[in-house]
PDB file of N, CA and C in Angstrom:
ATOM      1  N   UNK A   1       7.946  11.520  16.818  1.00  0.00           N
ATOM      2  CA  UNK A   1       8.038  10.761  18.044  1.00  0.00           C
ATOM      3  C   UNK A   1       6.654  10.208  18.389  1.00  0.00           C
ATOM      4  N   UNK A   2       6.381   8.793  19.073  1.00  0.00           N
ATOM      5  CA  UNK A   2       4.913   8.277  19.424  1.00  0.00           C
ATOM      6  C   UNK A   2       4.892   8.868  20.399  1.00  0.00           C
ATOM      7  N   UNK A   3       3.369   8.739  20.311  1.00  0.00           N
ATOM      8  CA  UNK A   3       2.740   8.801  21.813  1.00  0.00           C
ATOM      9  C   UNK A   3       2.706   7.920  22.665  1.00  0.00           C
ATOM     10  N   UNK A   4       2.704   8.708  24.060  1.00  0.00           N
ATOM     11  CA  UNK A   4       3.459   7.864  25.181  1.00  0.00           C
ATOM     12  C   UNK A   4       2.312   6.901  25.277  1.00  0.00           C
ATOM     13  N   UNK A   5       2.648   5.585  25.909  1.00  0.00           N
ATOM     14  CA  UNK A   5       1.297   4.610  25.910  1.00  0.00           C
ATOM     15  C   UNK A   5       0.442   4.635  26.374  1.00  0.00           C
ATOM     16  N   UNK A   6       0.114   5.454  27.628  1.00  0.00           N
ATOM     17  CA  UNK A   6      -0.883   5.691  28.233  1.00  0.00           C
ATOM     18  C   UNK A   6      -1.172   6.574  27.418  1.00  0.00           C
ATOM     19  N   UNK A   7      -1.307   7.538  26.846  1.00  0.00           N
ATOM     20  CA  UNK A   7      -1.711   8.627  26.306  1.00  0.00           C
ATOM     21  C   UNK A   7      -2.584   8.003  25.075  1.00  0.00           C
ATOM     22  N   UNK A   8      -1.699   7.231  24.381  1.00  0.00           N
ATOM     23  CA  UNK A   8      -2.168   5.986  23.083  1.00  0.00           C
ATOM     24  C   UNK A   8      -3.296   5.325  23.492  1.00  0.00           C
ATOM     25  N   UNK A   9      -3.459   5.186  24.729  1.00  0.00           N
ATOM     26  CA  UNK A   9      -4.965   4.356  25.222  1.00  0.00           C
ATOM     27  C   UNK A   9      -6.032   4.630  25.185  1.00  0.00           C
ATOM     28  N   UNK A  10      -5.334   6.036  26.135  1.00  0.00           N
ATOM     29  CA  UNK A  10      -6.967   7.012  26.204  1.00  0.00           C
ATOM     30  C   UNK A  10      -7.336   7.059  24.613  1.00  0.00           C
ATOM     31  N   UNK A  11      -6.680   7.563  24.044  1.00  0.00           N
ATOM     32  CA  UNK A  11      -6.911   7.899  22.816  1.00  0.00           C
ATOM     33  C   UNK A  11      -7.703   7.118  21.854  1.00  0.00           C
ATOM     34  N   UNK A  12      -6.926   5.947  22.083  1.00  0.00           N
ATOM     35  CA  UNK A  12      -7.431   4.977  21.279  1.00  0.00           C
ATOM     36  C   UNK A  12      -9.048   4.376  21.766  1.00  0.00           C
ATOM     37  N   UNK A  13      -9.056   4.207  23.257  1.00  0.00           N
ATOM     38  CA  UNK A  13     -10.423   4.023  23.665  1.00  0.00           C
ATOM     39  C   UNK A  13     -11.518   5.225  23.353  1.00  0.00           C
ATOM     40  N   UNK A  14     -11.375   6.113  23.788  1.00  0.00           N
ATOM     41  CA  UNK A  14     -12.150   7.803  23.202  1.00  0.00           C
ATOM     42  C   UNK A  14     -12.568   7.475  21.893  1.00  0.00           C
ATOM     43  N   UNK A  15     -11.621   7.391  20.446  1.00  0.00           N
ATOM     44  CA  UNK A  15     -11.585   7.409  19.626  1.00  0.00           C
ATOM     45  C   UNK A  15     -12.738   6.022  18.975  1.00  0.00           C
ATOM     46  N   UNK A  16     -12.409   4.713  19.693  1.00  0.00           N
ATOM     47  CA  UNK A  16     -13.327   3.874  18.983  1.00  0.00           C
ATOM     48  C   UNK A  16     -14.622   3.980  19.336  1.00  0.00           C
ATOM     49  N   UNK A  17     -14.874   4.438  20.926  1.00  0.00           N
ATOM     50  CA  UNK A  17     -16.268   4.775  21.050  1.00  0.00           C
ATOM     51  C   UNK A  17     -16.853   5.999  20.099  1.00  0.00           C
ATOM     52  N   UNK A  18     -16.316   6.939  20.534  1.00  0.00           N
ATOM     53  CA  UNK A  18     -16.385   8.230  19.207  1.00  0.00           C
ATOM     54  C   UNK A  18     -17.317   7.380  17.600  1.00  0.00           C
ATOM     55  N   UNK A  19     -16.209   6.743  17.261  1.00  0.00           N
ATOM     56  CA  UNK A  19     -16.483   6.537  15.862  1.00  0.00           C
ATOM     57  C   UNK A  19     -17.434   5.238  15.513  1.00  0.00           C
ATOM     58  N   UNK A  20     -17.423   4.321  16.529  1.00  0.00           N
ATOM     59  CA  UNK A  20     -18.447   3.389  16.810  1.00  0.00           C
ATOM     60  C   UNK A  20     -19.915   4.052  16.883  1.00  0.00           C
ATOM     61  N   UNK A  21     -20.052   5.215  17.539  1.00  0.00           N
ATOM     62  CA  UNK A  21     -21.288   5.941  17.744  1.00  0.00           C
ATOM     63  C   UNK A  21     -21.956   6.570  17.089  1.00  0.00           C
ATOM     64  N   UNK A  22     -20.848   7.436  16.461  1.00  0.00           N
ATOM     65  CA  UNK A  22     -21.001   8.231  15.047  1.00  0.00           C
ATOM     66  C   UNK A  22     -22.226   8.307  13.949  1.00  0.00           C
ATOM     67  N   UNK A  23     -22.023   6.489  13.743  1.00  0.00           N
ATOM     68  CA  UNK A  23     -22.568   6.314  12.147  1.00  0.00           C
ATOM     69  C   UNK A  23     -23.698   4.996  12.864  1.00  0.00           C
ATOM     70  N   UNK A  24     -24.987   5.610  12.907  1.00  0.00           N
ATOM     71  CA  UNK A  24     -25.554   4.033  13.445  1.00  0.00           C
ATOM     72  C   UNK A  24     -25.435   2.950  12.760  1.00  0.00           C
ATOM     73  N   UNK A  25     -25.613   1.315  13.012  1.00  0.00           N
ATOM     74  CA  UNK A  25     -24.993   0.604  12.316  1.00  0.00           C
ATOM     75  C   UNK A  25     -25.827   0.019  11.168  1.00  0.00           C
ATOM     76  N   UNK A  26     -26.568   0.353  11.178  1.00  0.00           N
ATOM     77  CA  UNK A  26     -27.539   0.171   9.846  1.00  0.00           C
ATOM     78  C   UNK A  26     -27.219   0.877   8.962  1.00  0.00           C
ATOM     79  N   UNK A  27     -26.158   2.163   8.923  1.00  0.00           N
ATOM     80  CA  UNK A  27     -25.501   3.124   7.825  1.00  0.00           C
ATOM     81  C   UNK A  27     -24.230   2.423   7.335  1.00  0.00           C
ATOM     82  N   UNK A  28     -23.708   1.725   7.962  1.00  0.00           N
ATOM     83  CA  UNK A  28     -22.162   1.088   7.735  1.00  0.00           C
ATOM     84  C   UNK A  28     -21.662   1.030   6.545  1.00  0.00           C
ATOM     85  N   UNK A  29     -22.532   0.165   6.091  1.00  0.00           N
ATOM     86  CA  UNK A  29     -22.279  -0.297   4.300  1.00  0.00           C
ATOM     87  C   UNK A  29     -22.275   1.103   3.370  1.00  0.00           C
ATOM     88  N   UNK A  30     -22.783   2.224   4.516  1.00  0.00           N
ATOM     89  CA  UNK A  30     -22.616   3.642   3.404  1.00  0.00           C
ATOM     90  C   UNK A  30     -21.674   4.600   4.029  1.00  0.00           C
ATOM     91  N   UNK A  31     -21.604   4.734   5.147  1.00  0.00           N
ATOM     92  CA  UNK A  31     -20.688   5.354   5.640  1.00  0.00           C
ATOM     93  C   UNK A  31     -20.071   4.942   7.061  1.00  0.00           C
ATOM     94  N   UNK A  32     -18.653   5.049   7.745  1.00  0.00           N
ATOM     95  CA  UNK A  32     -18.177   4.776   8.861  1.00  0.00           C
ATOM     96  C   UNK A  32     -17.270   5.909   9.213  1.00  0.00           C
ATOM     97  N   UNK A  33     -16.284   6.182  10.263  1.00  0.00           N
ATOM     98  CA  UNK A  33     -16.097   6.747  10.482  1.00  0.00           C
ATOM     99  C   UNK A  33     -14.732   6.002  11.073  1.00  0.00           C
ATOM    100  N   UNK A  34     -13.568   6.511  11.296  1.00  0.00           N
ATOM    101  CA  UNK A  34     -12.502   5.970  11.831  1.00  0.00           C
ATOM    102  C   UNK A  34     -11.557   6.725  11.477  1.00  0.00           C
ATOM    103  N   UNK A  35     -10.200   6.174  12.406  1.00  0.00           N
ATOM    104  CA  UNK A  35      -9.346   6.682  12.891  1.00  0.00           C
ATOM    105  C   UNK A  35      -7.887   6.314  12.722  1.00  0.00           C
ATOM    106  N   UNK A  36      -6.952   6.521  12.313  1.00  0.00           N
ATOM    107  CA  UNK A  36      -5.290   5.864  12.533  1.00  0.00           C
ATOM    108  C   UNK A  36      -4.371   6.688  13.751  1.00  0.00           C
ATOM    109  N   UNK A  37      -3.546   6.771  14.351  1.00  0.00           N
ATOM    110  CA  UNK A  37      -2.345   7.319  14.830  1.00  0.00           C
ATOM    111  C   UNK A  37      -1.031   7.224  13.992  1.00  0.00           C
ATOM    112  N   UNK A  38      -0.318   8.153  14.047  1.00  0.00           N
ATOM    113  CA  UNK A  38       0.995   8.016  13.547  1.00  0.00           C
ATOM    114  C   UNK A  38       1.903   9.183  14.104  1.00  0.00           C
ATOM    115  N   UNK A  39       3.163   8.308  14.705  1.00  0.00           N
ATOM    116  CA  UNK A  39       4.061   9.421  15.248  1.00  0.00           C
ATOM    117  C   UNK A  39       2.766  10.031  17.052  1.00  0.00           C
ATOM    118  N   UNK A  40       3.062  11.160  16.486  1.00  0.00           N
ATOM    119  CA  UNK A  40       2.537  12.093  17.983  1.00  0.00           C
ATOM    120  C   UNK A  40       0.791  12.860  16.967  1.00  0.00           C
ATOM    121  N   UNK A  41       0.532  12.203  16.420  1.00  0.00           N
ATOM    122  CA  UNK A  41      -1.058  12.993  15.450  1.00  0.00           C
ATOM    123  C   UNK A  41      -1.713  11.712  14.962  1.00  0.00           C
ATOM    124  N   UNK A  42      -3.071  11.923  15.088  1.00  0.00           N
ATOM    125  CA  UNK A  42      -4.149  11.551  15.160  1.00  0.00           C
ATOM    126  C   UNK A  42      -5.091  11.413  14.300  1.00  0.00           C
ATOM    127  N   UNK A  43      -5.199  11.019  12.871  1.00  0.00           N
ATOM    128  CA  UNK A  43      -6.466  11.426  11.526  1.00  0.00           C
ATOM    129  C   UNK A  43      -7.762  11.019  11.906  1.00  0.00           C
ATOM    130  N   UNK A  44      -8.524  11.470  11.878  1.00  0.00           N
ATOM    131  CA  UNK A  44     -10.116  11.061  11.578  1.00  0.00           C
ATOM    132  C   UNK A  44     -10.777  11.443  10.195  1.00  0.00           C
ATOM    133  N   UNK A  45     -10.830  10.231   9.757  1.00  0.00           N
ATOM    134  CA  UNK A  45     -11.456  10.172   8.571  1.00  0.00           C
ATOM    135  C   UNK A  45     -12.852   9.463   8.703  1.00  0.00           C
ATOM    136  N   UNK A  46     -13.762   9.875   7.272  1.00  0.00           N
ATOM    137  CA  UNK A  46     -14.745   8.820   6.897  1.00  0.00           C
ATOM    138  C   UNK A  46     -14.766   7.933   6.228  1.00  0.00           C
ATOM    139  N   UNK A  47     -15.304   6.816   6.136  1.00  0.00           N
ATOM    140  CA  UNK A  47     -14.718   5.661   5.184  1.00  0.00           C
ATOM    141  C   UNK A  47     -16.232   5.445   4.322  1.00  0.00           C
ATOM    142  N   UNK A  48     -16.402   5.807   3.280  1.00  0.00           N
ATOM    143  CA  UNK A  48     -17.412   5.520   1.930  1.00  0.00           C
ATOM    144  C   UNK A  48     -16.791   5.298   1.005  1.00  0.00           C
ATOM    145  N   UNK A  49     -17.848   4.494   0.438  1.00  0.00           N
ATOM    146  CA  UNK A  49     -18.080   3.880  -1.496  1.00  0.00           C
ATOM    147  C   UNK A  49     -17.983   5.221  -2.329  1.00  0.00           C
ATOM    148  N   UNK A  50     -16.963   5.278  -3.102  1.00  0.00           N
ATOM    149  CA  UNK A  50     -16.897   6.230  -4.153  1.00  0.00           C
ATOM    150  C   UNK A  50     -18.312   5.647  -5.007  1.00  0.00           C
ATOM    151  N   UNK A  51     -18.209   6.935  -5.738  1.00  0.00           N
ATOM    152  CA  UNK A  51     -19.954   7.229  -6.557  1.00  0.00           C
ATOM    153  C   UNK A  51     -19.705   6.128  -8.041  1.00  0.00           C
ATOM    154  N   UNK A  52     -18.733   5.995  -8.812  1.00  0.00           N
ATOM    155  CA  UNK A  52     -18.680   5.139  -9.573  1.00  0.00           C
ATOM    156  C   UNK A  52     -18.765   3.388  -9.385  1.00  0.00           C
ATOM    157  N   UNK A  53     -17.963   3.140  -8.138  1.00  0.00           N
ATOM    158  CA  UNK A  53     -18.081   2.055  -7.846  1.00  0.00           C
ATOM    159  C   UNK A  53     -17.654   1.555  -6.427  1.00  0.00           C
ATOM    160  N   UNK A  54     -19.513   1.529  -6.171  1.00  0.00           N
ATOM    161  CA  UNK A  54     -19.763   1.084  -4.470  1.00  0.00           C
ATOM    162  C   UNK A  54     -19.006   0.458  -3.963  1.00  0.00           C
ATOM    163  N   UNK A  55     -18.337  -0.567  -3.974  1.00  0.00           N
ATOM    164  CA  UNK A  55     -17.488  -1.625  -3.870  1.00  0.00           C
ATOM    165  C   UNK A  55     -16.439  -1.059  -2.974  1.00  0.00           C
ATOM    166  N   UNK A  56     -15.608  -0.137  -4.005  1.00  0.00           N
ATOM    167  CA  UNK A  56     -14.615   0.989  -3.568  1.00  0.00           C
ATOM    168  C   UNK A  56     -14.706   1.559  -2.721  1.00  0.00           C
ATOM    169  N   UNK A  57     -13.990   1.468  -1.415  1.00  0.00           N
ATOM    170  CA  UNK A  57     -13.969   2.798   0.267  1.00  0.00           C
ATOM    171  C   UNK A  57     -13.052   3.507  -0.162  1.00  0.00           C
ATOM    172  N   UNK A  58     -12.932   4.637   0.629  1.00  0.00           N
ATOM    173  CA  UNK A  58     -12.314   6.015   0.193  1.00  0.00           C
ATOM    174  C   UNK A  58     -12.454   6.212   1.364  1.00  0.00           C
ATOM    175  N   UNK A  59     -11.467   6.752   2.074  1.00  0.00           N
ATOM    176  CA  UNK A  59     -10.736   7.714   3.053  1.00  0.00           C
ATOM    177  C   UNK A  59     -11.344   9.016   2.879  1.00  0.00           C
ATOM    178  N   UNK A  60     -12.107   9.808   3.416  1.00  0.00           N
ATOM    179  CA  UNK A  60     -11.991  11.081   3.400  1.00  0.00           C
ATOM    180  C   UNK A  60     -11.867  12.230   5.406  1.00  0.00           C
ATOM    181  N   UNK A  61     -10.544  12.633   4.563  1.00  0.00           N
ATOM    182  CA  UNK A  61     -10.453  13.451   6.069  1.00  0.00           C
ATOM    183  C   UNK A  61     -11.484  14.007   6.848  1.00  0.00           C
ATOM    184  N   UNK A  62     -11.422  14.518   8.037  1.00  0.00           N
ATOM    185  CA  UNK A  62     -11.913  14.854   8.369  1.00  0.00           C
ATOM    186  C   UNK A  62     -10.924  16.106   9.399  1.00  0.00           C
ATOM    187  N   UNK A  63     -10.782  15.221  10.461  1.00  0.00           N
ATOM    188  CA  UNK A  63      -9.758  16.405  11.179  1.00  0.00           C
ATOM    189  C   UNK A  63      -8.479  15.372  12.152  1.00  0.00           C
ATOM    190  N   UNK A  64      -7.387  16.722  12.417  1.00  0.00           N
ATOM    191  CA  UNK A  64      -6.248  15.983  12.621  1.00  0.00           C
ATOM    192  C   UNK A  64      -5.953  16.336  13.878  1.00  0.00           C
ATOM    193  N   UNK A  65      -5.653  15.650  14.847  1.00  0.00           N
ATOM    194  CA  UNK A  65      -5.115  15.860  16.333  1.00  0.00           C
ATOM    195  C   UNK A  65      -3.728  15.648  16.540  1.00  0.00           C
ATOM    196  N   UNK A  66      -2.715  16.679  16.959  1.00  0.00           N
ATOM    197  CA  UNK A  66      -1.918  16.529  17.347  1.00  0.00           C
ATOM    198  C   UNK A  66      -1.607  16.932  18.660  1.00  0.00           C
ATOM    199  N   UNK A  67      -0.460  15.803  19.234  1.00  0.00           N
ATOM    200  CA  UNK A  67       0.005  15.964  20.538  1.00  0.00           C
ATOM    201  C   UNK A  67       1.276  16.034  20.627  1.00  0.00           C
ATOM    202  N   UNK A  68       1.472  17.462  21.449  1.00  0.00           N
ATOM    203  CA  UNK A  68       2.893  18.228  21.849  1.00  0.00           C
ATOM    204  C   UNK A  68       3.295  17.463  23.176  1.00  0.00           C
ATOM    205  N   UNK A  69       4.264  16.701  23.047  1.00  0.00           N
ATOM    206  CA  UNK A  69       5.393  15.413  23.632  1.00  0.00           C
ATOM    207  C   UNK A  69       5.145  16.626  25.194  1.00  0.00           C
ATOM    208  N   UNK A  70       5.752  18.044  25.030  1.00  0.00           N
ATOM    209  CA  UNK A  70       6.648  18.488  25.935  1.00  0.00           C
ATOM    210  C   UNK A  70       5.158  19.371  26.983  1.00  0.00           C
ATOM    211  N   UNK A  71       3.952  19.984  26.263  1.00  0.00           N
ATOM    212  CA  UNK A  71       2.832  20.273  27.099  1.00  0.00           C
ATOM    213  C   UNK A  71       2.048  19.767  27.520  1.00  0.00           C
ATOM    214  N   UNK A  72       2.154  18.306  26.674  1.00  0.00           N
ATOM    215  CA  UNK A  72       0.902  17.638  27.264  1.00  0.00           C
ATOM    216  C   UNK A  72      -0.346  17.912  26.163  1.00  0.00           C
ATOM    217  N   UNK A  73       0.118  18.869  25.529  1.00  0.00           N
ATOM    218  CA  UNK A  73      -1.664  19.666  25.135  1.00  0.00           C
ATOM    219  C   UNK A  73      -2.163  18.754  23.487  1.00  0.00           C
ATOM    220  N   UNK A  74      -3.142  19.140  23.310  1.00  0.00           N
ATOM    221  CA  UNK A  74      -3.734  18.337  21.864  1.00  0.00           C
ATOM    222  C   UNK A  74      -4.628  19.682  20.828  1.00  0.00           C
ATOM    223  N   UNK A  75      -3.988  19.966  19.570  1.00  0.00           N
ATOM    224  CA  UNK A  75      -3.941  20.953  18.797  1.00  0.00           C
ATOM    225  C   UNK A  75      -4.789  20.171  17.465  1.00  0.00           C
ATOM    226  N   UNK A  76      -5.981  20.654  16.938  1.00  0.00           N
ATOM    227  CA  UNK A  76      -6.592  20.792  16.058  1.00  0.00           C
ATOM    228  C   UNK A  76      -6.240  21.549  15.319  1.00  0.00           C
ATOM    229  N   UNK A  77      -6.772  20.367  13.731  1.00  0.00           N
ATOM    230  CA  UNK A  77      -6.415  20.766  12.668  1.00  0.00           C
ATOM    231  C   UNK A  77      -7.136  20.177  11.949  1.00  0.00           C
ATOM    232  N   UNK A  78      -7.666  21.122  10.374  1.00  0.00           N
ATOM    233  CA  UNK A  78      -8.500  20.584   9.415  1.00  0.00           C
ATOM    234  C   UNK A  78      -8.134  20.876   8.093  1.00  0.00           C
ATOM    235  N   UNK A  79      -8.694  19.748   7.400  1.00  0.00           N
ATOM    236  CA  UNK A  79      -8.202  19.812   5.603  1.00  0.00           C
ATOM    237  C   UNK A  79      -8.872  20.478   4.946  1.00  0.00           C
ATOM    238  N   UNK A  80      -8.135  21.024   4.047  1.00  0.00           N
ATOM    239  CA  UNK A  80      -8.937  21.897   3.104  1.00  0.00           C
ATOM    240  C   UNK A  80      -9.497  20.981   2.253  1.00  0.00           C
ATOM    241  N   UNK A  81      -9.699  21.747   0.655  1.00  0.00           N
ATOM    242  CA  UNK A  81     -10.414  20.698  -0.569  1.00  0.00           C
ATOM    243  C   UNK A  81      -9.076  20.291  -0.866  1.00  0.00           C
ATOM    244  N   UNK A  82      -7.980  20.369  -0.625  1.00  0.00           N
ATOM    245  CA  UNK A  82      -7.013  19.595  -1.546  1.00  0.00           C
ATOM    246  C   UNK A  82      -6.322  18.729  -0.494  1.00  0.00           C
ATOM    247  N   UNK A  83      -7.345  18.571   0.633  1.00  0.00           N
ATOM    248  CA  UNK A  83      -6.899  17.319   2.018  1.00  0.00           C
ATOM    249  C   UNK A  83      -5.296  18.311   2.382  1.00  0.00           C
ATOM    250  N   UNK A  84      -4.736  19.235   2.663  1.00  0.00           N
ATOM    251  CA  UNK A  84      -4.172  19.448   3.009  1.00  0.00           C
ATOM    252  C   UNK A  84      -4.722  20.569   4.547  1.00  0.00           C
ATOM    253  N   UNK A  85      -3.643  19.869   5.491  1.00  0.00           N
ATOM    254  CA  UNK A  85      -3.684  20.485   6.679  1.00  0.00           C
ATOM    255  C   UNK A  85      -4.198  21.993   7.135  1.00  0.00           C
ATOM    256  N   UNK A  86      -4.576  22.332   8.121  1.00  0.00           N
ATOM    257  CA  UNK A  86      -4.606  23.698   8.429  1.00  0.00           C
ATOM    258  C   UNK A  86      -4.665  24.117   9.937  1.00  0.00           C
ATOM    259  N   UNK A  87      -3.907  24.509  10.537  1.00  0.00           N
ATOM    260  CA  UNK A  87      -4.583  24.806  12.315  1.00  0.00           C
ATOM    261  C   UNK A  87      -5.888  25.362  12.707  1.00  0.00           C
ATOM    262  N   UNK A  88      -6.515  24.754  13.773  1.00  0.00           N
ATOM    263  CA  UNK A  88      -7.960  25.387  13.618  1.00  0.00           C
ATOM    264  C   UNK A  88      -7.997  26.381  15.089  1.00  0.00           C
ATOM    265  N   UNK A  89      -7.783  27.228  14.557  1.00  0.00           N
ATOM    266  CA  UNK A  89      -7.184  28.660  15.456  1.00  0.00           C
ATOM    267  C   UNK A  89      -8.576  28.818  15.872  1.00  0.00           C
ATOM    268  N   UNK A  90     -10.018  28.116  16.321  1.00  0.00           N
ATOM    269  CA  UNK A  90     -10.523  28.995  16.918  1.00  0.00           C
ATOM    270  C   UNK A  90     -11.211  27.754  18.600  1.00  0.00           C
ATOM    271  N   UNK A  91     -10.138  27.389  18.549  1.00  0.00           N
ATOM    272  CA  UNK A  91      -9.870  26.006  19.599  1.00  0.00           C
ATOM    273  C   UNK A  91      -8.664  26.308  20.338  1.00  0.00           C
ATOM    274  N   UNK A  92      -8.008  26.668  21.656  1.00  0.00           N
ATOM    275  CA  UNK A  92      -6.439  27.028  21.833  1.00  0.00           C
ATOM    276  C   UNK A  92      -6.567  24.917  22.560  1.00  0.00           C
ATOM    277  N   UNK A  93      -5.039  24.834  22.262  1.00  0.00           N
ATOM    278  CA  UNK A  93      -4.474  23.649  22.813  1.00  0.00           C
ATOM    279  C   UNK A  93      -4.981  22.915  24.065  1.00  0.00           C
ATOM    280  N   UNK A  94      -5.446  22.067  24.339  1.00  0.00           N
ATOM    281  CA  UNK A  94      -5.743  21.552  24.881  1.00  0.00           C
ATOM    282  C   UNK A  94      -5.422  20.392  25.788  1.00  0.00           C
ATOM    283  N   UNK A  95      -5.026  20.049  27.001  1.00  0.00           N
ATOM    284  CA  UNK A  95      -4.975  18.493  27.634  1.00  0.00           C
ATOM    285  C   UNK A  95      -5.976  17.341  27.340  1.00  0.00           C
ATOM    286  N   UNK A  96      -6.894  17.678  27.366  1.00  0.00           N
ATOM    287  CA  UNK A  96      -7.812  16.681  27.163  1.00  0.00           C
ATOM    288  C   UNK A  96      -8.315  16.652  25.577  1.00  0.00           C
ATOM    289  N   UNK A  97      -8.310  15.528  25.326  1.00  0.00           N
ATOM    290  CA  UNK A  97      -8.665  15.581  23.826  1.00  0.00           C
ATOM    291  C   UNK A  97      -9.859  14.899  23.208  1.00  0.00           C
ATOM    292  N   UNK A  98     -10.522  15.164  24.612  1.00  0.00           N
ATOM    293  CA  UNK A  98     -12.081  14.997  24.560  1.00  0.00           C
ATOM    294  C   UNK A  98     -12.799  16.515  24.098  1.00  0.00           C
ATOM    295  N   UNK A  99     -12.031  17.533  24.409  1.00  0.00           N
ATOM    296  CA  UNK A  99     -12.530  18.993  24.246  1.00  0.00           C
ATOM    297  C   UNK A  99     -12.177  19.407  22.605  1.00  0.00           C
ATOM    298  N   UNK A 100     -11.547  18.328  22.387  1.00  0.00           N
ATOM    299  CA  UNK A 100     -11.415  18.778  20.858  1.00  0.00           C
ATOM    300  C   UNK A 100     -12.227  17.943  20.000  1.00  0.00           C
ATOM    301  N   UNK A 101     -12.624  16.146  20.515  1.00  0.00           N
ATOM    302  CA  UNK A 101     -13.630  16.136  19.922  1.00  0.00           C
ATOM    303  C   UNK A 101     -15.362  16.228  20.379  1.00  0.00           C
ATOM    304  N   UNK A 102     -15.490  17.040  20.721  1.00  0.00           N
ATOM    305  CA  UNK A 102     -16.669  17.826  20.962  1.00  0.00           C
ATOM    306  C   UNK A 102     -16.470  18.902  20.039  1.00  0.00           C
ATOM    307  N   UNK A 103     -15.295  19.712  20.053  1.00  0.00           N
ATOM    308  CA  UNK A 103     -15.360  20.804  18.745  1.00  0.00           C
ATOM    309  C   UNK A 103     -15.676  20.498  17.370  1.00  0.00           C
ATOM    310  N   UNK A 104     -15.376  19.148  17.105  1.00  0.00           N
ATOM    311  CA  UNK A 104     -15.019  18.441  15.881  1.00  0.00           C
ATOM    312  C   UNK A 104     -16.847  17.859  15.677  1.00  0.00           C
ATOM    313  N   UNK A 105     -17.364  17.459  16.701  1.00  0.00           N
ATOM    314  CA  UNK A 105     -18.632  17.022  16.742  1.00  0.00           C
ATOM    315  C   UNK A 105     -19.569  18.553  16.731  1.00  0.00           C
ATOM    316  N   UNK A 106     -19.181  19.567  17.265  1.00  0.00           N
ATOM    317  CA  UNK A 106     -20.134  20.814  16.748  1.00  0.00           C
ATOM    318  C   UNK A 106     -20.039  21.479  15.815  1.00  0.00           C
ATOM    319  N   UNK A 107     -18.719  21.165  15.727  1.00  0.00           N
ATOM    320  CA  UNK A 107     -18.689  21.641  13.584  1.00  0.00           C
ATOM    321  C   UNK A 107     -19.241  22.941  13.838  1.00  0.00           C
ATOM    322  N   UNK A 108     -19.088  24.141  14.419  1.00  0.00           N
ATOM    323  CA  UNK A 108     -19.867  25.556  14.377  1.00  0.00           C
ATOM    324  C   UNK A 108     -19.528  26.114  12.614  1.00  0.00           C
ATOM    325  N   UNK A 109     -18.329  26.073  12.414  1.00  0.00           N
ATOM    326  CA  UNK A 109     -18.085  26.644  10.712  1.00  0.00           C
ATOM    327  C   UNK A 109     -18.476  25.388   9.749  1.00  0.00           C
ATOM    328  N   UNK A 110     -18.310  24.588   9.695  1.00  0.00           N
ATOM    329  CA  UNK A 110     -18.766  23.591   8.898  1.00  0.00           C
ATOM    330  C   UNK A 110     -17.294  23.262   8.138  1.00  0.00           C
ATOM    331  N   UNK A 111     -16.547  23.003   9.106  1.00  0.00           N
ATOM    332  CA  UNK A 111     -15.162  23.015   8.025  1.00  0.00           C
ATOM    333  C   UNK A 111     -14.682  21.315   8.262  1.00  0.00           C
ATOM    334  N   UNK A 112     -15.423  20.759   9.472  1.00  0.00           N
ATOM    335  CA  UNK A 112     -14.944  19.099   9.324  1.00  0.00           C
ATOM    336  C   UNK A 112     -16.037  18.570   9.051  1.00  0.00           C
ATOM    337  N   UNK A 113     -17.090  18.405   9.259  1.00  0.00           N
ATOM    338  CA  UNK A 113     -18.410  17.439   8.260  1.00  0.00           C
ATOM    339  C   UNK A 113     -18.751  18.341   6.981  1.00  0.00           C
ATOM    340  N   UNK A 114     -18.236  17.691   5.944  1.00  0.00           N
ATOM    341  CA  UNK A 114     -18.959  18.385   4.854  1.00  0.00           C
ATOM    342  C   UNK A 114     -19.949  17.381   3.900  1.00  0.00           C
TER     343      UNK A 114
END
């Protein structure tokens, strides 16, 4: 199910400043940072030149936000090495999903910037 539209806004505004800020813009051509929605969850990925050929961007995860339709709340989650999902149990659910990316920006385990 999407997210409701107001909810899609915040999000989407949060999210481009977020990732606009991220990477200063003199790094661009090496690394960026961005975002899709789909359904009720959220990807943040990085966008770089694979090592064989610069040319080439590559997606690499980073972390996943999802939003529960019925609490309101926004639940973190991060990929392992095989980009598959995981809950990040040391964050509980959240309304605001500014508090999750601040978690995602302190990286305390080192499990979303690698």
């Amino acid at each position: 199910m999407a997210l409701p539209v107001l909810v899609k806004n915040l999000v989407e505004n949060k999210l481009a400043k977020y990732c606009d800020e991220k990477v200063p813009i003199i790094y661009w051509d090496e690394l960026r940072i961005g975002y899709s929605i789909r359904d009720n969850s959220v990807k943040i990925f990085e966008i770089r030149p694979t090592f064989q050929d610069k040319t080439i961007l590559v997606e690499v995860p980073v972390a996943k936000l999802k939003y529960d339709l019925d609490s309101g709340e926004w639940s973190l989650y991060s990929a392992n090495r095989k980009y598959r999902w995981h809950k990040y149990n040391r964050l509980k659910p959240n309304k605001d999903i500014g508090v999750l990316i601040k978690e995602i920006e302190k990286d305390k385990t080192g499990i979303f910037w690698r």
